[in-house]
Protein backbone atom coordinates (compact mmCIF):
# COMPACT_ATOMS: atom_id res chain seq x y z
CA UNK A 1 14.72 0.40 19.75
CA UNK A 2 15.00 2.10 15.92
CA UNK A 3 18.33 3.12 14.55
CA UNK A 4 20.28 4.93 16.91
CA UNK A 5 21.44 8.82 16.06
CA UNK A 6 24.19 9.89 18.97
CA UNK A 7 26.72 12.09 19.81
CA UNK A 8 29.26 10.65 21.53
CA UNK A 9 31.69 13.03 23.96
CA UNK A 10 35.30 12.05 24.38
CA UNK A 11 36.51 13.82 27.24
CA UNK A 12 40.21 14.88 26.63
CA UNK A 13 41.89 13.28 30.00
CA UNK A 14 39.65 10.65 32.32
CA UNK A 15 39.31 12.33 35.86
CA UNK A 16 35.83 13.98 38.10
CA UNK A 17 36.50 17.14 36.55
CA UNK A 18 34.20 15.58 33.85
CA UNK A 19 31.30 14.55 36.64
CA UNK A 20 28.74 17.04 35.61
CA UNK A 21 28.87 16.63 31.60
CA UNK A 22 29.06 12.96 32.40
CA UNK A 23 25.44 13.55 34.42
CA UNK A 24 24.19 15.75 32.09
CA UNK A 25 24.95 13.41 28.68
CA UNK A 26 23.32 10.80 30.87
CA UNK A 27 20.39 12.72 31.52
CA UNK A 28 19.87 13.72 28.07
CA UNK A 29 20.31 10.38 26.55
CA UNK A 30 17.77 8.71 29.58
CA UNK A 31 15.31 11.41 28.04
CA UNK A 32 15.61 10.82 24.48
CA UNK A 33 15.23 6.96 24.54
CA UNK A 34 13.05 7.05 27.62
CA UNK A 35 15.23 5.26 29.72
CA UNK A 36 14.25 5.32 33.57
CA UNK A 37 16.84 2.79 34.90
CA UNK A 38 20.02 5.07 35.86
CA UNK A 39 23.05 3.09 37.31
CA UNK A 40 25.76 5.01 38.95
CA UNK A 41 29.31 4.02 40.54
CA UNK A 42 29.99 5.68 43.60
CA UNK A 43 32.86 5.17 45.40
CA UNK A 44 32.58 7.78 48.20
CA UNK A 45 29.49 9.36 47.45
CA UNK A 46 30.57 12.57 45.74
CA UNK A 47 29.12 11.52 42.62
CA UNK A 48 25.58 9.88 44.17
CA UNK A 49 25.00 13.02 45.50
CA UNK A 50 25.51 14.94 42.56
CA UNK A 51 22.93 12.93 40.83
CA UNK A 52 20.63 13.95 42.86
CA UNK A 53 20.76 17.37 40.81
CA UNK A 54 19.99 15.68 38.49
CA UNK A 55 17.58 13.04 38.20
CA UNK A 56 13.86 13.12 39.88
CA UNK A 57 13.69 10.36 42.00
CA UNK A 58 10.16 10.41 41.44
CA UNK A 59 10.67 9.68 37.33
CA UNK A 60 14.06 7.50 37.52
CA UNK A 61 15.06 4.51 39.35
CA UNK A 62 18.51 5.60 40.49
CA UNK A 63 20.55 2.69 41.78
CA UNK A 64 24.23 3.38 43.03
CA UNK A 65 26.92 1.20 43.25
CA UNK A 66 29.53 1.81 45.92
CA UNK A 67 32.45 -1.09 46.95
CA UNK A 68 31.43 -4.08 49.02
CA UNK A 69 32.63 -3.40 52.40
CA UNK A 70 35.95 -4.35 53.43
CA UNK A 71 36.38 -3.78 49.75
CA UNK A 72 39.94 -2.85 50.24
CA UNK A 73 41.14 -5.21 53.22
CA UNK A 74 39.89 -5.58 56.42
CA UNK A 75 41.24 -1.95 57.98
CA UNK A 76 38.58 0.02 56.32
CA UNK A 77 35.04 -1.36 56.54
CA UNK A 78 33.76 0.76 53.92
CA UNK A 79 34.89 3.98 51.73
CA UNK A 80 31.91 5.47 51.26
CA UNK A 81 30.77 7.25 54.62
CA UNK A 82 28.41 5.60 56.46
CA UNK A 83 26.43 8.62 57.49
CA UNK A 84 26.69 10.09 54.00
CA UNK A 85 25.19 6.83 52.89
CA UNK A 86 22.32 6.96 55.08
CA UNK A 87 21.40 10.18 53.98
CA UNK A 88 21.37 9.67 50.78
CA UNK A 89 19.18 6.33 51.26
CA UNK A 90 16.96 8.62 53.00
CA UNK A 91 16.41 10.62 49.78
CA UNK A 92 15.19 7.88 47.97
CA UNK A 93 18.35 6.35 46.35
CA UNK A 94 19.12 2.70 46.00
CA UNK A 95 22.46 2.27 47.16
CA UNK A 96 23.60 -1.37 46.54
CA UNK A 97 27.40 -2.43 48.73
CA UNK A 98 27.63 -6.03 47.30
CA UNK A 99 30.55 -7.91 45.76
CA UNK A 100 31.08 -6.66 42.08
CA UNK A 101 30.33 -9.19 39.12
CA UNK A 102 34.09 -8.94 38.38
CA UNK A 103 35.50 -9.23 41.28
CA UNK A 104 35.41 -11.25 44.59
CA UNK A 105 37.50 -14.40 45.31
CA UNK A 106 39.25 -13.87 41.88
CA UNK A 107 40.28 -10.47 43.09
CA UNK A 108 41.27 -11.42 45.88
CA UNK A 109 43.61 -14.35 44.50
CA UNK A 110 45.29 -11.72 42.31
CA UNK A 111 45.81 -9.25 44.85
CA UNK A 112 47.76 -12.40 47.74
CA UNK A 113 49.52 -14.11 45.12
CA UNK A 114 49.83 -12.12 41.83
CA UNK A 115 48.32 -15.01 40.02
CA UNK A 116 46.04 -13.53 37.25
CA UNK A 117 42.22 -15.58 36.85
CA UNK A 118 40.07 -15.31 33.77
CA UNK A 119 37.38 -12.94 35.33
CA UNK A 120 40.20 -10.74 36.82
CA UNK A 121 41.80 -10.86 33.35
CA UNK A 122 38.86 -10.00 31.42
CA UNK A 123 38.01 -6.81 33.62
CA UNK A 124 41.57 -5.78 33.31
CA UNK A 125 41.42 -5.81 29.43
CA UNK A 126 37.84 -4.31 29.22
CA UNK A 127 39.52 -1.16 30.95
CA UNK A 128 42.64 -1.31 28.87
CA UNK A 129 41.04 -1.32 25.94
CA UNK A 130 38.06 0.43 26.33
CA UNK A 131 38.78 2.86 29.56
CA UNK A 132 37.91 2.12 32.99
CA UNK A 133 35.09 3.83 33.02
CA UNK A 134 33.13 1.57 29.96
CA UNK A 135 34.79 -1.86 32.41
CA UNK A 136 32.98 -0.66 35.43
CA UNK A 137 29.93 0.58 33.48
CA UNK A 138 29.80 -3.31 32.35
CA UNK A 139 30.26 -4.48 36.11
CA UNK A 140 27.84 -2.45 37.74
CA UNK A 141 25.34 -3.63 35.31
CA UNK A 142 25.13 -6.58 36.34
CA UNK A 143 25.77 -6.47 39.74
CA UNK A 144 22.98 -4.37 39.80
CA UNK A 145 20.68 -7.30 38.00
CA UNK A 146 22.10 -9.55 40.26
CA UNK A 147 21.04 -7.21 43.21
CA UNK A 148 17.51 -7.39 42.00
CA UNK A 149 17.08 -3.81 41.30
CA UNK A 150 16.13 -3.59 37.50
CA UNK A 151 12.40 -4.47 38.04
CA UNK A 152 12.33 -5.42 34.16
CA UNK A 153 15.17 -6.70 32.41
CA UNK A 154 13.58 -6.36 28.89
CA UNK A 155 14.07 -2.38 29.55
CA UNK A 156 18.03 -0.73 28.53
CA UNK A 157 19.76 1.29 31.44
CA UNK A 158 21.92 4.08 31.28
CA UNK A 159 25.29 3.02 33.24
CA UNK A 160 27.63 6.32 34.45
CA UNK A 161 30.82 5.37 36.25
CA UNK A 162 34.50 6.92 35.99
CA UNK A 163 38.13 6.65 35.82
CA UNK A 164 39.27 6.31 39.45
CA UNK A 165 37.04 9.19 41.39
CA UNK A 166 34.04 10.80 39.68
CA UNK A 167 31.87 10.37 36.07
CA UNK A 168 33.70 10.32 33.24
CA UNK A 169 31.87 7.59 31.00
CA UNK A 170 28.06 7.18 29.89
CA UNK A 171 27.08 3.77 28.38
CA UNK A 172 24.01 2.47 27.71
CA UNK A 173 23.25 -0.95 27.75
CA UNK A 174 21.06 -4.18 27.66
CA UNK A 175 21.49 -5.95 31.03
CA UNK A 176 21.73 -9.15 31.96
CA UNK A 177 22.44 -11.23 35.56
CA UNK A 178 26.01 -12.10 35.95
CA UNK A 179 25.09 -15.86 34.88
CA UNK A 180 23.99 -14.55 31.29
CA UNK A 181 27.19 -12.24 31.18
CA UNK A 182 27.48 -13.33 27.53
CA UNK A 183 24.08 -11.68 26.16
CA UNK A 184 25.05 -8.13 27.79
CA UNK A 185 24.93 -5.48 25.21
CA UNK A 186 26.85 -2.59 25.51
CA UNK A 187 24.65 -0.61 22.86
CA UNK A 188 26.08 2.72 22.80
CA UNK A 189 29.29 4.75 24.53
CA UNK A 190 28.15 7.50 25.00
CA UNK A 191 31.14 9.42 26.86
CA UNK A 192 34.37 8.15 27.57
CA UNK A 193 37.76 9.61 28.06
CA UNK A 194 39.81 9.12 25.50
């Protein structure tokens, strides 16, 4: 890819009131450097089915990443309803409930004992310093390489995700499996909060 000429949006306050500019910068940016690899965070399915709007199915691989179930304890076997998550497989998305690249046993540890471990650590200062948003934009990344659904990893992806509920940050990015975390590239922000 040639020199890069953006404009990057820097949405006042992080929140869903920012979902549809979020989807649109992402859709303008997929068009202009020909991306066709879309990633999405979607915790309850609000969001994945406002991409649907969109983004043709038929031109963009859409892949959405929602919790891994039991995500939040063993009451609640997912967030994201089941039914709603049916439907929108049914459209043609790629909805992916795995264990996130930064999270999992480490998570877990933190959340029983309090005791803080490096890959816990390292997402917590990712959205400190950058928003939470650009952290989860990483994650889903490559938990979406490790899911094997990037057919070709030598292609960038647009990554959308959000601070809490909703889109509030565009990235796009060189992706990598969670074992390679190192070479990841987060080429350009493209929306954050601020």
């Amino acid at each position: 890819m040639a020199d890069l000429n953006i404009e990057v949006t820097y949405f006042e306050k992080g929140g869903p009131e920012n979902t549809n500019k979020a989807l649109e910068i992402a859709k303008k940016y997929a068009d202009q450097f020909r991306i066709k690899d879309i990633i999405l965070a979607s915790t309850a399915g609000t969001t994945a089915e406002k991409v649907l709007n969109v983004f043709n199915l038929d031109t963009f691989n859409v892949v959405v990443i929602t919790h891994a179930y039991y995500f939040t304890g063993s009451k609640l076997r997912q967030e994201f309803p089941e039914d709603k998550l049916e439907k929108l497989k049914k459209k043609g998305l790629k909805i992916h409930c795995g264990t996130h690249s930064m999270s999992g046993i480490e998570r877990g540890i933190r959340l029983k004992k309090e005791a803080w471990q490096f890959v816990d650590l390292l997402a917590k200062i990712l959205g400190s310093q950058f928003s939470q948003g650009v952290k989860v934009c990483i994650e889903i990344a490559c938990t979406t390489v490790d899911a094997g659904l990037i057919p070709d990893l030598d292609r960038d992806v647009i990554c959308i995700a959000g601070t809490g509920r909703g889109a509030d940050t565009v990235c796009l990015i060189k992706p990598v499996p969670t074992c390679e975390f190192k070479d990841l590239r987060v080429k350009a922000i493209l929306a954050k909060p601020l």
